[in-house]
C-alpha atoms as a PDB file:
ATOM      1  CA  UNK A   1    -115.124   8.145 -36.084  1.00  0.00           C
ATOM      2  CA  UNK A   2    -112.511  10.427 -37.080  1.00  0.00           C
ATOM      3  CA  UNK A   3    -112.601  12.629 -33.960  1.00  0.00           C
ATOM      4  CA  UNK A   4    -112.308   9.153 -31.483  1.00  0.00           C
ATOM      5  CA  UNK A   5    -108.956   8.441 -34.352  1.00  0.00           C
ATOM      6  CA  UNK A   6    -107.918  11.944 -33.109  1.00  0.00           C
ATOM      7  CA  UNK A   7    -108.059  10.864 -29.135  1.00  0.00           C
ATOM      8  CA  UNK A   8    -106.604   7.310 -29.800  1.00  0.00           C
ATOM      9  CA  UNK A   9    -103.493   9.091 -31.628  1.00  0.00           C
ATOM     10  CA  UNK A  10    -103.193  11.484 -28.856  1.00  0.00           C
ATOM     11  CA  UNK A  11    -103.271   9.241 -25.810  1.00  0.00           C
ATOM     12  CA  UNK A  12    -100.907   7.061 -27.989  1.00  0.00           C
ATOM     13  CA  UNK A  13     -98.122   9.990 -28.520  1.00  0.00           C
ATOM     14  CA  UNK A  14     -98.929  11.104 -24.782  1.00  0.00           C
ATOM     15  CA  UNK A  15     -98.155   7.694 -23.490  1.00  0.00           C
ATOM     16  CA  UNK A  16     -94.763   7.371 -25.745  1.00  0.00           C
ATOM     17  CA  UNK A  17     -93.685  10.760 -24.205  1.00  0.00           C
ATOM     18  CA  UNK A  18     -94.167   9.527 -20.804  1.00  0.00           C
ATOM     19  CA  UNK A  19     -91.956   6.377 -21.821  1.00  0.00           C
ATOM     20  CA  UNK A  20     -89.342   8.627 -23.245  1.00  0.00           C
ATOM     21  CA  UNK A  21     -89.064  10.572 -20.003  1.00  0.00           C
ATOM     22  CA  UNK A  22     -85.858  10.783 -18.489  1.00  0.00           C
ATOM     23  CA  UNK A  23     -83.897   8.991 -21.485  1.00  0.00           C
ATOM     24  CA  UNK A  24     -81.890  10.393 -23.389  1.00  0.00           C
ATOM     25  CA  UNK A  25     -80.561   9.276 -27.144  1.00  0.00           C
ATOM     26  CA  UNK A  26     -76.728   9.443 -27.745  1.00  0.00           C
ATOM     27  CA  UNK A  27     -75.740   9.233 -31.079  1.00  0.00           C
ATOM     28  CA  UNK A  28     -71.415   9.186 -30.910  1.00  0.00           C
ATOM     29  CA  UNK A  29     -68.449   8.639 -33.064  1.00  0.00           C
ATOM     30  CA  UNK A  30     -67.205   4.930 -32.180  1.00  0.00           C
ATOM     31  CA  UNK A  31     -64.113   6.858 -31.158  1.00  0.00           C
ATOM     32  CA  UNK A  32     -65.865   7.869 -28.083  1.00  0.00           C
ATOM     33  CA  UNK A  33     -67.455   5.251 -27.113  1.00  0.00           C
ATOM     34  CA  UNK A  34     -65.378   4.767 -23.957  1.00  0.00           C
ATOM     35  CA  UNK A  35     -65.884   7.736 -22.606  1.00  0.00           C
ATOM     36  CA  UNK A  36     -69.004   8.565 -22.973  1.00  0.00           C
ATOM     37  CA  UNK A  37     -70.137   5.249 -21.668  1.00  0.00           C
ATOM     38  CA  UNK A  38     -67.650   7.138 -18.357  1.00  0.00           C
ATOM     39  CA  UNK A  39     -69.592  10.190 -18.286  1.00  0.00           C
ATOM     40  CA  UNK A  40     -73.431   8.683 -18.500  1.00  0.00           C
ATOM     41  CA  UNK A  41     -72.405   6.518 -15.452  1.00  0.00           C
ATOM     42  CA  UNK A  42     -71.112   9.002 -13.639  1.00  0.00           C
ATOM     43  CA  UNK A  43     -74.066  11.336 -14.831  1.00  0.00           C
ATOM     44  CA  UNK A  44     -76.695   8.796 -13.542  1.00  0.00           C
ATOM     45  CA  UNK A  45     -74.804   8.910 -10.079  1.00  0.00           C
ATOM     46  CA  UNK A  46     -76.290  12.565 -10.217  1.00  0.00           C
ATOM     47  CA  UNK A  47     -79.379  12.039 -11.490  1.00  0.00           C
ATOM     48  CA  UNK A  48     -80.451   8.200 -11.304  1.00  0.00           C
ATOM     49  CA  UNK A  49     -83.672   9.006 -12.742  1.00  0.00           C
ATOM     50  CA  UNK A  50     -81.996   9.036 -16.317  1.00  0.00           C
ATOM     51  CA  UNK A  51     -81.141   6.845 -18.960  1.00  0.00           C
ATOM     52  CA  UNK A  52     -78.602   7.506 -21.320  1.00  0.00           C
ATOM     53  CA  UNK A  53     -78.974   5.026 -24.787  1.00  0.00           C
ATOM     54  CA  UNK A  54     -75.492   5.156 -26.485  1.00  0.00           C
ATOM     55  CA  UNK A  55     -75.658   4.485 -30.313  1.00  0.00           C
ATOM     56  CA  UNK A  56     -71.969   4.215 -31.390  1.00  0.00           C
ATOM     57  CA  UNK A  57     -71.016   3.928 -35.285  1.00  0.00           C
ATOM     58  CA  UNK A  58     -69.253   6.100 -37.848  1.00  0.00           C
ATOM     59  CA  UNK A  59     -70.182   9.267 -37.809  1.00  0.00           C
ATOM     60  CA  UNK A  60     -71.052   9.269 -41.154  1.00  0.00           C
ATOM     61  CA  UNK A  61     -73.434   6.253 -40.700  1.00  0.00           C
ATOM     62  CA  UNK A  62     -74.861   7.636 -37.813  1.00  0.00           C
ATOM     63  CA  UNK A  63     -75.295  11.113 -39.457  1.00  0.00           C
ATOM     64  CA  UNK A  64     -77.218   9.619 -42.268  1.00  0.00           C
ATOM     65  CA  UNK A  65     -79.453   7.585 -39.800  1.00  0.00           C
ATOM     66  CA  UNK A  66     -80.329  11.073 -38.114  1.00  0.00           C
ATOM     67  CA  UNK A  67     -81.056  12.329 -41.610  1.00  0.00           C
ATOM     68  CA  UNK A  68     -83.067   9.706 -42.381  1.00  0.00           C
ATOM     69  CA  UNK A  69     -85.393  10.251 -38.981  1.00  0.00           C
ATOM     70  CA  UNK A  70     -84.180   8.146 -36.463  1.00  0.00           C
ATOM     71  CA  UNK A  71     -84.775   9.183 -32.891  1.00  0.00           C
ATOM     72  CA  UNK A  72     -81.674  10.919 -31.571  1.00  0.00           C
ATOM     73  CA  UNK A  73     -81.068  13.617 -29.005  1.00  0.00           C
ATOM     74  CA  UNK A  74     -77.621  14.507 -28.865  1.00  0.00           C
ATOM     75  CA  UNK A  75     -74.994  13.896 -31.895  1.00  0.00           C
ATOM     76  CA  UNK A  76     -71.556  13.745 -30.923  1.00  0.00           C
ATOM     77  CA  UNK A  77     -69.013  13.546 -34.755  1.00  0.00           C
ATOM     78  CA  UNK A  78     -65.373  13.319 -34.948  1.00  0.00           C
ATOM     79  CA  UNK A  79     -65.397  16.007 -37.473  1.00  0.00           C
ATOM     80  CA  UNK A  80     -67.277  18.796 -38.842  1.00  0.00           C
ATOM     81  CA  UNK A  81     -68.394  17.904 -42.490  1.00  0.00           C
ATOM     82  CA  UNK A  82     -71.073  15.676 -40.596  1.00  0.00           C
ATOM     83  CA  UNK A  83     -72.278  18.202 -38.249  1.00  0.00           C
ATOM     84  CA  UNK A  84     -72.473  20.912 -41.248  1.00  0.00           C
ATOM     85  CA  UNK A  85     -74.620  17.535 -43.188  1.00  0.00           C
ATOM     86  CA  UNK A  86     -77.332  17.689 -40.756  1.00  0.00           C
ATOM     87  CA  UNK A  87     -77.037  21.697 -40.458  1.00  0.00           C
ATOM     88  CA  UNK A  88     -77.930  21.769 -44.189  1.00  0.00           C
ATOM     89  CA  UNK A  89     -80.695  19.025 -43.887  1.00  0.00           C
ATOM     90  CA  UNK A  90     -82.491  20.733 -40.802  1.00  0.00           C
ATOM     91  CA  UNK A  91     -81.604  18.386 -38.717  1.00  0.00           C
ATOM     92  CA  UNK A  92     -79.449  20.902 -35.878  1.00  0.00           C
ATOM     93  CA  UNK A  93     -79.638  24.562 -35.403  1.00  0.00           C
ATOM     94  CA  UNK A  94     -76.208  25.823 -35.697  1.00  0.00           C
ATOM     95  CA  UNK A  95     -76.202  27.724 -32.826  1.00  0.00           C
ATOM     96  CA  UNK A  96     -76.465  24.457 -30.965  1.00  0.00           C
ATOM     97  CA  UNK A  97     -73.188  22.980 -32.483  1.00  0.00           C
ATOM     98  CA  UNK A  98     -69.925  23.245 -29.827  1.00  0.00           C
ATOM     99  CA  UNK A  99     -66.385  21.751 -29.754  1.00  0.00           C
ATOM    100  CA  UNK A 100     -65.448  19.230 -27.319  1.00  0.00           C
ATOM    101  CA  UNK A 101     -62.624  18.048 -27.898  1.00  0.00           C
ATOM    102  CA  UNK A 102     -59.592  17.242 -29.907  1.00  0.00           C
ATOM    103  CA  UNK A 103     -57.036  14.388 -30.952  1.00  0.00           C
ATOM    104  CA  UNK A 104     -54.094  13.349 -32.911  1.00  0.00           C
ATOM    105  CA  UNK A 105     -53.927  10.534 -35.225  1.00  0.00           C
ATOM    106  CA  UNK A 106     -51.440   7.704 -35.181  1.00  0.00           C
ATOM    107  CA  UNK A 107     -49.922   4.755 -36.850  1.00  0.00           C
ATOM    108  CA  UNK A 108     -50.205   1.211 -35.340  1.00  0.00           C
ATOM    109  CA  UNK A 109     -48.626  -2.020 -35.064  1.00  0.00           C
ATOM    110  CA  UNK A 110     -49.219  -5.102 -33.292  1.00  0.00           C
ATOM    111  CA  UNK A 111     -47.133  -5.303 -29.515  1.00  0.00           C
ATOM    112  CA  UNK A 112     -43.451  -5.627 -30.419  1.00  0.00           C
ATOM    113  CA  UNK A 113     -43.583  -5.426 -34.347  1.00  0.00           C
ATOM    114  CA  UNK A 114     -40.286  -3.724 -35.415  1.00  0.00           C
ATOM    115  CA  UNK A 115     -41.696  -0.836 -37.978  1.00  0.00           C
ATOM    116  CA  UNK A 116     -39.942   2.173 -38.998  1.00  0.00           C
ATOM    117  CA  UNK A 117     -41.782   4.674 -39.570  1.00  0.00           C
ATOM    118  CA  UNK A 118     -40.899   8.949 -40.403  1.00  0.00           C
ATOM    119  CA  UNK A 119     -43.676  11.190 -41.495  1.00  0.00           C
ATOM    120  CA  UNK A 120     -41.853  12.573 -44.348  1.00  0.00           C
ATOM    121  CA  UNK A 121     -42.162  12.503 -48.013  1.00  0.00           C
ATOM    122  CA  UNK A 122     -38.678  11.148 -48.697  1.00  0.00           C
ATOM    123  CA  UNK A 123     -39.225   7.788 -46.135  1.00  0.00           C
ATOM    124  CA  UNK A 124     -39.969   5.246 -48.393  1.00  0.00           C
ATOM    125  CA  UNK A 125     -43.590   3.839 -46.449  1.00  0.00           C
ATOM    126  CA  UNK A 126     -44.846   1.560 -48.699  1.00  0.00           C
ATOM    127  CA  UNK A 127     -41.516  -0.213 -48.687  1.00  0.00           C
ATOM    128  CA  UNK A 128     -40.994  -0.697 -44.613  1.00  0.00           C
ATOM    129  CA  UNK A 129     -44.040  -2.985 -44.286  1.00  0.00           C
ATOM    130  CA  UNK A 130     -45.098  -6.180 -45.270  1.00  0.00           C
ATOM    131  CA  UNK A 131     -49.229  -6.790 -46.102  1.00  0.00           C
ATOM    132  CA  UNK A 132     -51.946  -4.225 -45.256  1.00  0.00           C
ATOM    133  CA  UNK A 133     -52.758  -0.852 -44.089  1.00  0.00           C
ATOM    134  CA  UNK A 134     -55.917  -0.452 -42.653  1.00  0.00           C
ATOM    135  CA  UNK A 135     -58.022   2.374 -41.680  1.00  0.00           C
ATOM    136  CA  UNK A 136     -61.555   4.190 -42.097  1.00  0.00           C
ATOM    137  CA  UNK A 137     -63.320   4.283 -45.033  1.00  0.00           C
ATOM    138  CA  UNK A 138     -61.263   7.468 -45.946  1.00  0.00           C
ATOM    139  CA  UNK A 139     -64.650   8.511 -48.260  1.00  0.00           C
ATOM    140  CA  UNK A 140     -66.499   8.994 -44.931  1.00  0.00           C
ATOM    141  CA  UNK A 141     -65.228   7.814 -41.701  1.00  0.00           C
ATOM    142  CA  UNK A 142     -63.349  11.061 -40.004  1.00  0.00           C
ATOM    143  CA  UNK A 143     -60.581   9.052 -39.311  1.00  0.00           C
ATOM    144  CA  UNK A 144     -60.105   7.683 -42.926  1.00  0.00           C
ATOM    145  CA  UNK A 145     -60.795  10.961 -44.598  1.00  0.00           C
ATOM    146  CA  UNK A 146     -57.450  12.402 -41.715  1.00  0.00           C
ATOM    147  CA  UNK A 147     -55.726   9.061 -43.126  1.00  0.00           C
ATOM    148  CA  UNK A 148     -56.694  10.177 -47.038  1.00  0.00           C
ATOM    149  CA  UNK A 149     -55.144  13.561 -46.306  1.00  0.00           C
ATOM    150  CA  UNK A 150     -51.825  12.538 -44.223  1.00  0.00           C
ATOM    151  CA  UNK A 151     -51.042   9.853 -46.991  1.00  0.00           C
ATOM    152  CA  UNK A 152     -51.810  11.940 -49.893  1.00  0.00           C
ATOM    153  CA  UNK A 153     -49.583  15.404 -47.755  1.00  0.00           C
ATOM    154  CA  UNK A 154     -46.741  12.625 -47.574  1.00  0.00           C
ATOM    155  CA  UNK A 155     -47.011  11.475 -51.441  1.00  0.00           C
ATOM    156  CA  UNK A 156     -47.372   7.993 -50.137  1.00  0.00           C
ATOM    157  CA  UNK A 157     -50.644   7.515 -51.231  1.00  0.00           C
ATOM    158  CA  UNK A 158     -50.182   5.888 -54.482  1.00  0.00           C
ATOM    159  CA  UNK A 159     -47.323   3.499 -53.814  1.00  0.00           C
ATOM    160  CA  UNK A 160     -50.111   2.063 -51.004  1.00  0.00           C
ATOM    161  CA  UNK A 161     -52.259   1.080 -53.662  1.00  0.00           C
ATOM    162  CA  UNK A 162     -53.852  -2.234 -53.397  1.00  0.00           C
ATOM    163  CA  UNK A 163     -52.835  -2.585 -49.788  1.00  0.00           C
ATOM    164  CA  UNK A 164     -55.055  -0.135 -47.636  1.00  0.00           C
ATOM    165  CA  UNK A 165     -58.068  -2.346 -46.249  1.00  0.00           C
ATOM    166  CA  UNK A 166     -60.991   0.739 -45.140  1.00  0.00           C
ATOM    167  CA  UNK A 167     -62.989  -0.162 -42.534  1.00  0.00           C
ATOM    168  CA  UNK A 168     -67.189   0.792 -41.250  1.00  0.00           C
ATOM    169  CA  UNK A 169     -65.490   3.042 -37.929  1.00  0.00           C
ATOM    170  CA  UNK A 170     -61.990   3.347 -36.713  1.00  0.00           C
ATOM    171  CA  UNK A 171     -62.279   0.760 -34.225  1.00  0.00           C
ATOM    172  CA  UNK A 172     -62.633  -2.049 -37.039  1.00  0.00           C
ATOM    173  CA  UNK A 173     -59.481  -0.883 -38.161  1.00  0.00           C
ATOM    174  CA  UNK A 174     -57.997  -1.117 -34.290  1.00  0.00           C
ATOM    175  CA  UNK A 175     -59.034  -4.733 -33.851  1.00  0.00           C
ATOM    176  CA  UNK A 176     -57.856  -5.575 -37.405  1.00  0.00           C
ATOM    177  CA  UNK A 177     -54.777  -4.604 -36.562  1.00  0.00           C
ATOM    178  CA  UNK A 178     -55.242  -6.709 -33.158  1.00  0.00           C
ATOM    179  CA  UNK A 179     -55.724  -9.823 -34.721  1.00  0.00           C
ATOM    180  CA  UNK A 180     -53.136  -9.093 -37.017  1.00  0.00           C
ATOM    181  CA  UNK A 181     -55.283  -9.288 -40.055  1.00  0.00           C
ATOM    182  CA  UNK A 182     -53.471  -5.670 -40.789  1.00  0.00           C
ATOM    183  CA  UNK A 183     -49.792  -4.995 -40.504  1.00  0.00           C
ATOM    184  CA  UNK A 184     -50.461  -1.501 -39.642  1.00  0.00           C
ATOM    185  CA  UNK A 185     -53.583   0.820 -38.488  1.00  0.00           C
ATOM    186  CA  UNK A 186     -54.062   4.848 -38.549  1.00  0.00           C
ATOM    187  CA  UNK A 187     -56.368   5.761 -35.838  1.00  0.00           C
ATOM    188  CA  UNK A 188     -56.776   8.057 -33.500  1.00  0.00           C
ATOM    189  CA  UNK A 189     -54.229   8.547 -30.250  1.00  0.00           C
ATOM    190  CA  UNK A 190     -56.922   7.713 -27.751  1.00  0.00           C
ATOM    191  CA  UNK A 191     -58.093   4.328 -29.706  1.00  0.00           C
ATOM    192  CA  UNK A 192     -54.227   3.124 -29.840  1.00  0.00           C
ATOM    193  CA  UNK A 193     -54.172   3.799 -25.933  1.00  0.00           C
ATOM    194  CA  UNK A 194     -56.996   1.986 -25.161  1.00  0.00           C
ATOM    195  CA  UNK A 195     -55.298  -1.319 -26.607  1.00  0.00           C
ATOM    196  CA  UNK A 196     -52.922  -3.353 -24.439  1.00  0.00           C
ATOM    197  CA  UNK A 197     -52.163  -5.559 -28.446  1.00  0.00           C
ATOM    198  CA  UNK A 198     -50.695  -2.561 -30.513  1.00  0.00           C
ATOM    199  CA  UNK A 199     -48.007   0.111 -29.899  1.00  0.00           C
ATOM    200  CA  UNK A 200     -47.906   3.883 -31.573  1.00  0.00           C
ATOM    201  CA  UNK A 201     -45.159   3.570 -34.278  1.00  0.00           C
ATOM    202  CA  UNK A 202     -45.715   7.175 -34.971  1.00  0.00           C
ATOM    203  CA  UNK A 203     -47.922  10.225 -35.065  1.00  0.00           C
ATOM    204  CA  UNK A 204     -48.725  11.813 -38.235  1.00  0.00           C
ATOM    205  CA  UNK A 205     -47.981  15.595 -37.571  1.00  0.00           C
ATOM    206  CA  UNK A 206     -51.002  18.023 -37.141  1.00  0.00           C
ATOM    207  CA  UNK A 207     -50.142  19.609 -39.939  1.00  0.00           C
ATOM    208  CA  UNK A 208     -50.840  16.988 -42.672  1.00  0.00           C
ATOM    209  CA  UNK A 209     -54.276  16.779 -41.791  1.00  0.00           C
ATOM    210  CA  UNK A 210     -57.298  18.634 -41.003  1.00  0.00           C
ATOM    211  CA  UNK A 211     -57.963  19.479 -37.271  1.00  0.00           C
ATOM    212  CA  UNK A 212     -59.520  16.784 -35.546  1.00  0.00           C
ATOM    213  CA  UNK A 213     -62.241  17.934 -33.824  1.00  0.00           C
ATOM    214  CA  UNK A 214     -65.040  16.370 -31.812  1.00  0.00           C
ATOM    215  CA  UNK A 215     -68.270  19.052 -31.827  1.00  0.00           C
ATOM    216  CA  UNK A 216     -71.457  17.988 -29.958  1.00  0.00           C
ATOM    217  CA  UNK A 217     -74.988  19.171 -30.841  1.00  0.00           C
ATOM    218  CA  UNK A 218     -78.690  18.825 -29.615  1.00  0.00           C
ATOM    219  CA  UNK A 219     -80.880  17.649 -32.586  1.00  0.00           C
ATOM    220  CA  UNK A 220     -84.209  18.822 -33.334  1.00  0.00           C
ATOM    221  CA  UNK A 221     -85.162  16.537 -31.008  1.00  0.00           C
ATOM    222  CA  UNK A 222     -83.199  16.645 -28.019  1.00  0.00           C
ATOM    223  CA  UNK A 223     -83.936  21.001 -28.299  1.00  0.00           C
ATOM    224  CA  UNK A 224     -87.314  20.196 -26.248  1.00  0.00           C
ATOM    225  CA  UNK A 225     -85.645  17.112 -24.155  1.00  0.00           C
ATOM    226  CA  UNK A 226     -84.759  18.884 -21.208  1.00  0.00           C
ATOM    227  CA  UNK A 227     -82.751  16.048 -20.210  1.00  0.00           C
ATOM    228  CA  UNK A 228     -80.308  15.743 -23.481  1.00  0.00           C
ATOM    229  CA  UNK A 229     -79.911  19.732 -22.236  1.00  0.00           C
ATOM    230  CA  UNK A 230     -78.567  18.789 -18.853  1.00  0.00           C
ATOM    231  CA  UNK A 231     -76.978  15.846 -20.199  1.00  0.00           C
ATOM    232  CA  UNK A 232     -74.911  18.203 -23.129  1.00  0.00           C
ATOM    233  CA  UNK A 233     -74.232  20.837 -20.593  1.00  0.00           C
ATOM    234  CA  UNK A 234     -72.787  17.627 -17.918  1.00  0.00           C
ATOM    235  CA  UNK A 235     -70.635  16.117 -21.094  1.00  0.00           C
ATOM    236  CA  UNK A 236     -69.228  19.819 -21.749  1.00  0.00           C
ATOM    237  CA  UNK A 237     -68.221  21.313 -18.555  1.00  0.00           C
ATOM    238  CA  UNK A 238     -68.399  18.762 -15.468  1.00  0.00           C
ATOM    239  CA  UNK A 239     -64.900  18.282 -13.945  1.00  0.00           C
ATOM    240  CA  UNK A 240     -65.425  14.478 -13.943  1.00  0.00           C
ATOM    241  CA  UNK A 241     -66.058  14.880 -17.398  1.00  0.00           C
ATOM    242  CA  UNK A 242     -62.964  16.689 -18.253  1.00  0.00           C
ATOM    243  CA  UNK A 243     -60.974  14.120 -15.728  1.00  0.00           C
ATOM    244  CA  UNK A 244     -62.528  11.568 -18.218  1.00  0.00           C
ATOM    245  CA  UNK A 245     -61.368  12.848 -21.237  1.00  0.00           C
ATOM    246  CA  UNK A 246     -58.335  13.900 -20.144  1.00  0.00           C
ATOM    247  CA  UNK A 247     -57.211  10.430 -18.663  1.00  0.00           C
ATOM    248  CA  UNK A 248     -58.135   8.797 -21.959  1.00  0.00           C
ATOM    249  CA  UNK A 249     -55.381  11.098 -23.721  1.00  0.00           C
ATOM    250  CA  UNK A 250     -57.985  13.049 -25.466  1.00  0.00           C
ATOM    251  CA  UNK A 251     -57.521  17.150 -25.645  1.00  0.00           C
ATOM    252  CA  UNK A 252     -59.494  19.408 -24.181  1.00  0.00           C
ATOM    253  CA  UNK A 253     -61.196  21.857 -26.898  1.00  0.00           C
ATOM    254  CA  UNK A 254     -60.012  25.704 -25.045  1.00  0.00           C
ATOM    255  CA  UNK A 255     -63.496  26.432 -25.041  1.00  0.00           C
ATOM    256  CA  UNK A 256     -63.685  23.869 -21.707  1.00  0.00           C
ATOM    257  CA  UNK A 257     -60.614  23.858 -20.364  1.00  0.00           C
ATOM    258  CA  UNK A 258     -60.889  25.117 -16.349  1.00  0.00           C
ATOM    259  CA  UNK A 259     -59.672  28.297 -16.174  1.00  0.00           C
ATOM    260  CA  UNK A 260     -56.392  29.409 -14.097  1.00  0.00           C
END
């Protein structure tokens, strides 16, 4: 009995990995949902065997999901304390983990809204808006932890109490600020562009923040998928790709920009 259990379990795993063939599982900050949804069509132009199943969240909530087992091949964060997470828990081999790309982060109104807005210390913030702020959870969404930092560098922090609203993923706090159920966002650059309902008030300089970095890594799992390899490799260095990225105002890590 226990040896025909052993056959049924292996004909059962065999036929799941013949399933599985060909897909690969992309687990990305919601922040890139755009354009990776650009490069997997224009991968499966290539190679129309594949299947590329976007998962698109925080990357804290999609870190912890990894953590927690859930079948992923490629993790794409918008910073590096949830790439370093999964490091720690096993999850990634380190030698795995490269930068993609980078962005800036910005302050949003709704089309036409007359906001002043200077990112220094002596601008009164709190005071040049009516109602709420909102943003990412700035605990564990990348963007809200950027936010946490630029308010707190800028001593506006405190006066804002009350008022910031902190959202699942940055792209809550974009269509908050769409339906005007926020007087003002931070996100990131390439969210604000994507928008034709807000306008960039301002940017918050680089230097208020920590970088903001996009790395990429194979899991555990996506190591032995030979198509999450190709897939990575496509998403890193393919000039439509880059084009992508580019076009959607994001910037190029140097590590991938074409060379001279």
């Amino acid at each position: 009995m226990a040896v025909l259990y052993v056959l049924l379990l292996t004909l059962v795993v065999g036929v799941q990995t013949q399933a599985q063939a060909g897909s690969v599982r992309v687990y990305a900050a919601a922040s890139l949902s755009n354009v990776l949804n650009e490069v997997a069509v224009q991968y499966q132009k290539n190679y129309p065997d594949s299947k590329i199943i976007p998962v698109y969240a925080a990357s804290s909530t999609l870190a912890k999901q990894i953590a927690a087992g859930a079948s992923s091949d490629l993790f794409y964060a918008a910073d590096l304390d949830w790439m370093k997470y999964l490091q720690q828990k096993k999850w990634l081999n380190a030698a795995q983990v490269g930068t993609v790309l980078s962005n800036q982060l910005v302050l949003i109104a709704a089309k036409g809204a007359q906001i002043r807005f200077q990112a220094h210390p002596s601008f009164a913030f709190a005071q040049s808006f009516n109602g709420h702020l909102c943003t990412g959870q700035m605990q564990s969404v990348p963007a809200g932890k950027y936010a946490k930092q630029s308010l707190s560098a800028l001593q506006w922090l405190a006066s804002l109490t009350g008022r910031i609203v902190e959202t699942d993923d940055v792209r809550a706090a974009l269509t908050f600020v769409e339906r005007g159920e926020c007087r003002l966002g931070i996100v990131y650059k390439t969210d604000a562009l994507i928008s034709n309902k807000v306008q960039i008030v301002g940017t918050f300089p680089d230097t208020l923040h920590a970088p903001i970095l996009y790395p990429v890594a194979l899991t555990r799992q996506g190591e032995n998928n030979p198509e999450a390899i190709r897939f990575k490799q496509f998403s890193l260095h393919s000039p439509q790709a880059q084009r992508i990225y580019h076009n959607a105002g994001f910037i190029l890590h140097p590590q991938l920009r074409p060379s001279a």
